[in-house]
C-alpha atoms as a PDB file:
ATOM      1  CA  UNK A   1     -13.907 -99.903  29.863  1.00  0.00           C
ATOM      2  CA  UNK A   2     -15.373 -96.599  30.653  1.00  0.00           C
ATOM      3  CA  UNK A   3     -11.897 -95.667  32.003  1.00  0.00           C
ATOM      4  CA  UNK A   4     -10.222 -96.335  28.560  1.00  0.00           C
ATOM      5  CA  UNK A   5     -12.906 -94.074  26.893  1.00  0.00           C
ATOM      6  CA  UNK A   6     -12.264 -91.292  29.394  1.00  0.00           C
ATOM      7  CA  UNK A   7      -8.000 -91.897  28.256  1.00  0.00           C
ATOM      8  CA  UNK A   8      -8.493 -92.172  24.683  1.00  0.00           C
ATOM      9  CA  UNK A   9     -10.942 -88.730  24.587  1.00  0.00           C
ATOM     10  CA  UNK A  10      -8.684 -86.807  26.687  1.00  0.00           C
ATOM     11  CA  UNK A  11      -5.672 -87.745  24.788  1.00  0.00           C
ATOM     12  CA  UNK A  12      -7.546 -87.032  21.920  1.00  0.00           C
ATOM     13  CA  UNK A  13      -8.235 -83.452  23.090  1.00  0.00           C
ATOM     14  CA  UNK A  14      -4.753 -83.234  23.837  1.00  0.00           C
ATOM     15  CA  UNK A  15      -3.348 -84.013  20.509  1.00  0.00           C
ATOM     16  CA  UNK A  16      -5.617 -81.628  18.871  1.00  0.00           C
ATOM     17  CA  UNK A  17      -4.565 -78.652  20.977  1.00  0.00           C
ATOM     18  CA  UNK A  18      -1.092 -79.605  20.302  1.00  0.00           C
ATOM     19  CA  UNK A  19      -1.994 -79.406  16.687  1.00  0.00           C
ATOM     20  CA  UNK A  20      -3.997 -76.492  17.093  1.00  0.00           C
ATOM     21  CA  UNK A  21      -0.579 -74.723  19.086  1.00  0.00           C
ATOM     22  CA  UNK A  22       1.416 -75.989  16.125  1.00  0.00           C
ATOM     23  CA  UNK A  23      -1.047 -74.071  13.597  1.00  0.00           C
ATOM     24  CA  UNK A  24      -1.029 -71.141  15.926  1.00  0.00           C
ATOM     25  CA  UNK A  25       2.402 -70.476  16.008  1.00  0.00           C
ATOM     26  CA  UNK A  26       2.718 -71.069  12.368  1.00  0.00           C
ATOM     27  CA  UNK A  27       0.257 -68.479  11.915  1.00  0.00           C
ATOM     28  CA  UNK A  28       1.988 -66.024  14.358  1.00  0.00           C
ATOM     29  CA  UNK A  29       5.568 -66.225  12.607  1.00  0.00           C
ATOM     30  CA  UNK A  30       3.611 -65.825   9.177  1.00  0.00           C
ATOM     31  CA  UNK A  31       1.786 -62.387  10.411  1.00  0.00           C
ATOM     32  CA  UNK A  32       4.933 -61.097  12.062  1.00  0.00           C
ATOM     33  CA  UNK A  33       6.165 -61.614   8.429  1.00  0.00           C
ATOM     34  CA  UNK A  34       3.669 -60.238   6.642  1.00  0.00           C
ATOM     35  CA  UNK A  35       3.939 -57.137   9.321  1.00  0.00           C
ATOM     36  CA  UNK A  36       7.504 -56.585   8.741  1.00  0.00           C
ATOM     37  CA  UNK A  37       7.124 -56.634   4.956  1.00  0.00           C
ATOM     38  CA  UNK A  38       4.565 -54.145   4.383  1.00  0.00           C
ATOM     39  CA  UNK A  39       6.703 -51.761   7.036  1.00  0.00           C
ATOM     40  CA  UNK A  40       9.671 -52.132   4.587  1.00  0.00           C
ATOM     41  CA  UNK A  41       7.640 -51.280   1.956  1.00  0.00           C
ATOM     42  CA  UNK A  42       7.312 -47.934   0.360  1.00  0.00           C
ATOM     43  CA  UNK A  43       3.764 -46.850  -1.089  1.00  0.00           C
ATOM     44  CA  UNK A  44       5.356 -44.330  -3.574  1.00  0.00           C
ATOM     45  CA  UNK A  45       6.487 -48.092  -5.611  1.00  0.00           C
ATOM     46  CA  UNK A  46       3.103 -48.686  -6.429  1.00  0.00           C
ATOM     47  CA  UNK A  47       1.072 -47.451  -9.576  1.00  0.00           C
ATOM     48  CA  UNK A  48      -1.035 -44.479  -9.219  1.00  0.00           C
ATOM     49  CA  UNK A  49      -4.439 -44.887 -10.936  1.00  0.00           C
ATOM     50  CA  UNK A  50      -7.538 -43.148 -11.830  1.00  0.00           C
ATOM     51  CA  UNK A  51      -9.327 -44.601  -9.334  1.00  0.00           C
ATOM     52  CA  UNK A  52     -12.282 -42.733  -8.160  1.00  0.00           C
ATOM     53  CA  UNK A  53     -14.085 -45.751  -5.996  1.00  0.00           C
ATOM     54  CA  UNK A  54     -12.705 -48.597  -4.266  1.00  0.00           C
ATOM     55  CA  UNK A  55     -14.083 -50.697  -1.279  1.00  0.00           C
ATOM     56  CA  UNK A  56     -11.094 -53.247   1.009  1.00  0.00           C
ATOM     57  CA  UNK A  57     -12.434 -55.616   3.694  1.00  0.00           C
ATOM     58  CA  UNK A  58     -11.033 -58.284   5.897  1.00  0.00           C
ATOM     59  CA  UNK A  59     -13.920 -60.873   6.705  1.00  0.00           C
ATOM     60  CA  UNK A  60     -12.637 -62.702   9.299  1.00  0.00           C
ATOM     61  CA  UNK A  61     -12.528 -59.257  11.257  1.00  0.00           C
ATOM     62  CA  UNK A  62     -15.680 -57.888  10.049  1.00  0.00           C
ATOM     63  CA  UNK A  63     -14.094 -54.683   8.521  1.00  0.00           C
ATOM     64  CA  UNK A  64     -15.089 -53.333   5.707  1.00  0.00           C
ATOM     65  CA  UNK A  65     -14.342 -49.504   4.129  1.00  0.00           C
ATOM     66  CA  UNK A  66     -15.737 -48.047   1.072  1.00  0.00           C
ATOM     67  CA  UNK A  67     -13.710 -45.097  -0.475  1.00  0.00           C
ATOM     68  CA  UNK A  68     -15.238 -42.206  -3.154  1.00  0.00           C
ATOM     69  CA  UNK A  69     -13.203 -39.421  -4.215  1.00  0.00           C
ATOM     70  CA  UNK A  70     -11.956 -37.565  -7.467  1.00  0.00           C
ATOM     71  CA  UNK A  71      -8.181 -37.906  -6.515  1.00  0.00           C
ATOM     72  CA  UNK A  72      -8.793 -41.224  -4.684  1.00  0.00           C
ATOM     73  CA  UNK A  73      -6.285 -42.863  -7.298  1.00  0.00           C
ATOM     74  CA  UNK A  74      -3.092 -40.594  -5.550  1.00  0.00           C
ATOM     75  CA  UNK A  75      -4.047 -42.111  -2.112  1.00  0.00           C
ATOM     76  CA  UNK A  76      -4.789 -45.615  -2.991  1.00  0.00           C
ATOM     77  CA  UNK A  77      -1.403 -46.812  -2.245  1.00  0.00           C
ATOM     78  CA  UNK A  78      -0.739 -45.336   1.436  1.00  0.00           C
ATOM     79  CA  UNK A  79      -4.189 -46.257   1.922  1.00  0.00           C
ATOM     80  CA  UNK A  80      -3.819 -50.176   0.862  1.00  0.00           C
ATOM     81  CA  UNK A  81      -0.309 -50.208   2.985  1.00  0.00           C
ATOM     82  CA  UNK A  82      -1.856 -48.675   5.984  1.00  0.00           C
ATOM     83  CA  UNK A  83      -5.321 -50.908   5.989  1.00  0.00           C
ATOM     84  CA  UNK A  84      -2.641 -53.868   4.984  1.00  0.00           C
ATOM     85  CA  UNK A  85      -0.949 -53.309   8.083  1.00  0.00           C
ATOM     86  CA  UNK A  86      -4.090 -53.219  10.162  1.00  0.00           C
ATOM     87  CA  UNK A  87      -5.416 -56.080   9.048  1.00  0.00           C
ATOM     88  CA  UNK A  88      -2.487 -57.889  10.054  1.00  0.00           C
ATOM     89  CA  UNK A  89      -2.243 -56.331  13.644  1.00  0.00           C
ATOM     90  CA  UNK A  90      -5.719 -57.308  13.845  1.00  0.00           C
ATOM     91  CA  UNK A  91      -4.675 -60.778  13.375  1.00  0.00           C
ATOM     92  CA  UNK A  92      -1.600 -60.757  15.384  1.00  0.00           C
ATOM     93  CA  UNK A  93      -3.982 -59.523  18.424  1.00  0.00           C
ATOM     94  CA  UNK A  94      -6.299 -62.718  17.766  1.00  0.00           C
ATOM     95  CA  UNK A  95      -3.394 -65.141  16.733  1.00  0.00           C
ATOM     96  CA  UNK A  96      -1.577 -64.269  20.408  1.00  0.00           C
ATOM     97  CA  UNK A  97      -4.947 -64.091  22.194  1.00  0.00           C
ATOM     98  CA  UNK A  98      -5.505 -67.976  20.754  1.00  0.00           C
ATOM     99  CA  UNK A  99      -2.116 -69.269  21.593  1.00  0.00           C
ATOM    100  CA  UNK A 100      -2.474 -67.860  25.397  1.00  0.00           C
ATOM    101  CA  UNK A 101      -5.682 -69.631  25.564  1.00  0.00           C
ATOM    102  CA  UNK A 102      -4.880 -72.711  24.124  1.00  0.00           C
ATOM    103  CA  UNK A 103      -2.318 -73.169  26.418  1.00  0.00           C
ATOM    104  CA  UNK A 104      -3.944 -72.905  28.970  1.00  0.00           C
ATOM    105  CA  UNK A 105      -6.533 -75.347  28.118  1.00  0.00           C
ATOM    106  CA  UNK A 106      -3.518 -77.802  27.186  1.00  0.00           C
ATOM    107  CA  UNK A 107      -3.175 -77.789  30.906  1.00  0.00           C
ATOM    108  CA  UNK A 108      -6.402 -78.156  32.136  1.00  0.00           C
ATOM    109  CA  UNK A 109      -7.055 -81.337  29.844  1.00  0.00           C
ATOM    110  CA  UNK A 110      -3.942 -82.687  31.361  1.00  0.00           C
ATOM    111  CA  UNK A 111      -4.998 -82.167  34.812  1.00  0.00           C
ATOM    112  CA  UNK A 112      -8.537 -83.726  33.645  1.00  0.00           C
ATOM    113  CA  UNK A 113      -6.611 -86.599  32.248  1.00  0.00           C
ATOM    114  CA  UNK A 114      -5.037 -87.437  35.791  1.00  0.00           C
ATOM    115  CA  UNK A 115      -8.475 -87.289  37.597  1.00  0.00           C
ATOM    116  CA  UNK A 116      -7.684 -84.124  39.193  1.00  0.00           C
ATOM    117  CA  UNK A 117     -10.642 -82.013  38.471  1.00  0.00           C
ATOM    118  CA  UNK A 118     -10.238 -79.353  41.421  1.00  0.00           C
ATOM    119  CA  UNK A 119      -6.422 -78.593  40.763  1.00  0.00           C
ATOM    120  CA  UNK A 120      -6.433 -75.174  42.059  1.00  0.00           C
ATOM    121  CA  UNK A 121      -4.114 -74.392  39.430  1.00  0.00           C
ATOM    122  CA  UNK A 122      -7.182 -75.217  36.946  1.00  0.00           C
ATOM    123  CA  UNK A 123      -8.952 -72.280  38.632  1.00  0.00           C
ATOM    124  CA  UNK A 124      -5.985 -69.978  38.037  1.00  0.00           C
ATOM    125  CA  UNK A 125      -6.187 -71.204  34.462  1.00  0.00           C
ATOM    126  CA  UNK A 126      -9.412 -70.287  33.800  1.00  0.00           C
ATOM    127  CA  UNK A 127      -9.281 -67.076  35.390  1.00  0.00           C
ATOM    128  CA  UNK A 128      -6.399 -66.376  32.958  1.00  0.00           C
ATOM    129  CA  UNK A 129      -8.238 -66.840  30.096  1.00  0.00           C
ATOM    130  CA  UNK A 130     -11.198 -64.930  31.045  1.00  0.00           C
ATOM    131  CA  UNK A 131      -8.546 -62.272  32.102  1.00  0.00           C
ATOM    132  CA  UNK A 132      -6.773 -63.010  28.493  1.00  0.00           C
ATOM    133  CA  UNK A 133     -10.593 -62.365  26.484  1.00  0.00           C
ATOM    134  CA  UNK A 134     -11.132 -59.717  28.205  1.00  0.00           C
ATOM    135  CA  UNK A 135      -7.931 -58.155  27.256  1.00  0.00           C
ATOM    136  CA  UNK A 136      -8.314 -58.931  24.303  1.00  0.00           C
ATOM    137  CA  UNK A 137     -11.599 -57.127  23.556  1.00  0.00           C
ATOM    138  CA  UNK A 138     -10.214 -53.911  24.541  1.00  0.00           C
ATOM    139  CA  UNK A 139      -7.203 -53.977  22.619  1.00  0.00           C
ATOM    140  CA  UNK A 140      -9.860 -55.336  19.685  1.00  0.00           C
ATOM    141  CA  UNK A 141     -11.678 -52.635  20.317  1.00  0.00           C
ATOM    142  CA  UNK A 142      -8.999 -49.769  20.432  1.00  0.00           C
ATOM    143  CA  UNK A 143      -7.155 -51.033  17.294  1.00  0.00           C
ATOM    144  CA  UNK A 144     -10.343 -50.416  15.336  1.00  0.00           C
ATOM    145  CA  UNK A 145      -9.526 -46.779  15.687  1.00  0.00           C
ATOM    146  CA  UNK A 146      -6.017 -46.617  13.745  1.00  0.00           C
ATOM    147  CA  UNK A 147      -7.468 -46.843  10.544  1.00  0.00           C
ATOM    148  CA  UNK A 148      -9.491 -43.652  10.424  1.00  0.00           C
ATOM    149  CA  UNK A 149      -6.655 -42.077  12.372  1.00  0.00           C
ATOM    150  CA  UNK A 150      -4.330 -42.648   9.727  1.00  0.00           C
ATOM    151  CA  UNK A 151      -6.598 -42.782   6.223  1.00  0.00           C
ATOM    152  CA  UNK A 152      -7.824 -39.171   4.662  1.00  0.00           C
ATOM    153  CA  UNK A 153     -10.961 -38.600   5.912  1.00  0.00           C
ATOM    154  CA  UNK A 154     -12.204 -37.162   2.751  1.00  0.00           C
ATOM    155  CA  UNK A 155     -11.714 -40.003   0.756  1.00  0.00           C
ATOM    156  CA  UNK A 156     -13.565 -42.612   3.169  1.00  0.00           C
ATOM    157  CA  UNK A 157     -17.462 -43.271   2.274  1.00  0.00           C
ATOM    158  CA  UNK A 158     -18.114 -45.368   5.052  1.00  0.00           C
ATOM    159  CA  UNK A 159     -16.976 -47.999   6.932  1.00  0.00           C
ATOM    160  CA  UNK A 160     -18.120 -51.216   8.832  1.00  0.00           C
ATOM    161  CA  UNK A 161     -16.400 -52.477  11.734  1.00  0.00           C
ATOM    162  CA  UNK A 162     -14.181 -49.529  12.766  1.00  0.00           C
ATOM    163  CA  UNK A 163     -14.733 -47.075  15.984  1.00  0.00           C
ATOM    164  CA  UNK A 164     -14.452 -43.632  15.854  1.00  0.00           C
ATOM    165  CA  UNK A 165     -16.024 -40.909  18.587  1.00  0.00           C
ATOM    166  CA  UNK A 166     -16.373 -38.581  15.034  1.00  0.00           C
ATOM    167  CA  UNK A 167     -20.382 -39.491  15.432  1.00  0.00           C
ATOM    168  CA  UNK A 168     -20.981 -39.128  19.530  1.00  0.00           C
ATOM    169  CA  UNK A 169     -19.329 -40.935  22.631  1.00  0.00           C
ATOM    170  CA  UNK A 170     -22.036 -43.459  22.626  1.00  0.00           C
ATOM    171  CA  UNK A 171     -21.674 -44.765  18.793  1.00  0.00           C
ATOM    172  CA  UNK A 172     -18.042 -44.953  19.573  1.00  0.00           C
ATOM    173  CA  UNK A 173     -18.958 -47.331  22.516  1.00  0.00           C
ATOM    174  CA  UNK A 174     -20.877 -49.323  20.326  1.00  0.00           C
ATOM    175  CA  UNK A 175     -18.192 -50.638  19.015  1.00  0.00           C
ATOM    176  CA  UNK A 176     -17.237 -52.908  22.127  1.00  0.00           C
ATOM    177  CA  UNK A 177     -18.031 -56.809  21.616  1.00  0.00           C
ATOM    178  CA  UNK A 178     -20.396 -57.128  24.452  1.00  0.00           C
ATOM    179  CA  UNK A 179     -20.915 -60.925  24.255  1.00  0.00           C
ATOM    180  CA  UNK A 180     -17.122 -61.586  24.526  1.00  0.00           C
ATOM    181  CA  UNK A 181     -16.970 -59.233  27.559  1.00  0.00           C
ATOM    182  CA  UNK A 182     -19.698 -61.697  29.301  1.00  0.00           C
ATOM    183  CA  UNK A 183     -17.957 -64.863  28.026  1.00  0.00           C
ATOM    184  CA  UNK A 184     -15.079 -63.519  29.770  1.00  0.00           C
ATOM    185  CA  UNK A 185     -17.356 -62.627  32.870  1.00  0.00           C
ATOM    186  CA  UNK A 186     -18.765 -66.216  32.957  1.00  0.00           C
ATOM    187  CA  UNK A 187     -15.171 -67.595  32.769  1.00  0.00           C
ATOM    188  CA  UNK A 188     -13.741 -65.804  35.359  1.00  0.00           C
ATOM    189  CA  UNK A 189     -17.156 -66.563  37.527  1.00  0.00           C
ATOM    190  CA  UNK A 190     -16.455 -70.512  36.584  1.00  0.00           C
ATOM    191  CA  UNK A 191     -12.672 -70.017  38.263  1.00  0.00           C
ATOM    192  CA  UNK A 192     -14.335 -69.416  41.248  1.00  0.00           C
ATOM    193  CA  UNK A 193     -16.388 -71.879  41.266  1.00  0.00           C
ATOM    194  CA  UNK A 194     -13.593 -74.366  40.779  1.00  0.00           C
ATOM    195  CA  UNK A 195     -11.605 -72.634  43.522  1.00  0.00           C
ATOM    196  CA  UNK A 196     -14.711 -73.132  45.972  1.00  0.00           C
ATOM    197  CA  UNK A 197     -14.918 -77.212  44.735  1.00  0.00           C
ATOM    198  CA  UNK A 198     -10.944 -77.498  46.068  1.00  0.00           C
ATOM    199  CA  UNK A 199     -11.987 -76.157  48.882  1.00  0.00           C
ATOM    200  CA  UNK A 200     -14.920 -78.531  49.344  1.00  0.00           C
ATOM    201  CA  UNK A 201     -12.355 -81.090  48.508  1.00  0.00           C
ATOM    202  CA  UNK A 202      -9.993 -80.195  50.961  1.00  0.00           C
ATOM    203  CA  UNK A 203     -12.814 -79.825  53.670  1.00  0.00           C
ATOM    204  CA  UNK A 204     -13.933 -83.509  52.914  1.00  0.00           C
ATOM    205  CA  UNK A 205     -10.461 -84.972  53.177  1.00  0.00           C
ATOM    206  CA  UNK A 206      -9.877 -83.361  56.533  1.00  0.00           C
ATOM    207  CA  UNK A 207     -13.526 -84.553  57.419  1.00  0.00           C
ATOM    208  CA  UNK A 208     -12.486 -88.012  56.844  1.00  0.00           C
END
């Protein structure tokens, strides 16, 4: 009975990380879209305005930028194509990040399903994807410097979620997500851990 619970979860887990690879890649073909469209595009189509304030954001990166300036209406459009673009880099860099991860847990669940906990492919799996988040961080972290690169300075209030060394070396380290940089530290510490429990294994099975 218990052995039929332990099939149905972990074929449960695996169809939901299939379905979560599926949305994934969906997502990835839709940024690459979105990408190539606003790289086509030229900002000179769009409507200048009188626009002397204006805030854009993307939540689900935690950016935010408020502009103020007399002739902000002339910028506005090279400004919304240029954040535009970020934003959707931002998202490629998580969307990839998510599918290398994924698949790698699609892997380990299948090696869990056959019983074989101490695979030491598992532990080369998991040191990828603490290898993969911690990648990902720093390219996380150096992306969040293109937009004040690229945007007028003059016409940029102030800004949440973007780096810049403008301020001091040390408020342009803040910017680095700590806690991710330990998740990936207590990933890659886990890998060895699974490498030393093969090892065990394989020093009990020569034992007996």
């Amino acid at each position: 009975m218990k052995k039929i619970k332990k099939e149905s979860l972990f074929k449960g887990l695996r169809y939901t990380i299939d379905l979560a690879l599926i949305l994934q890649f969906i997502g990835l073909v839709y940024v690459i879209f979105q990408i190539i469209t606003l790289s086509l595009k030229n900002p000179a189509d769009d409507v200048i305005n009188e626009t002397t304030v204006a805030s854009m954001s993307s939540p689900p990166n935690n950016i935010m930028i408020s502009f103020s300036n007399p002739e902000l209406g002339k910028y506005i459009p090279s400004i919304k194509k240029n954040l535009y673009v970020f934003f959707n880099y931002c998202g490629l860099v998580n969307v990839i990040a998510l599918i290398l991860i994924t698949l790698q847990l699609k892997y380990i669940f299948k090696s869990f399903s056959a019983e074989d906990y101490f695979n030491p492919s598992n532990s080369l799996r998991i040191k990828k994807i603490a290898i993969v988040i911690f990648i990902w961080v720093l390219v996380d972290y150096a992306i969040r410097f293109y937009p004040l690169m690229v945007i007028p300075h003059y016409t940029v209030h102030c800004t949440l979620g973007l780096n810049t060394f403008s301020a001091g070396i040390l408020i342009g380290l803040e910017g680095f997500n700590i806690k991710m940089l330990l998740v990936s530290v207590i990933i890659y510490m886990l890998s060895i851990i699974f490498s030393y429990g093969h090892n065990l294994k394989e020093e009990s099975s020569l034992t007996i």
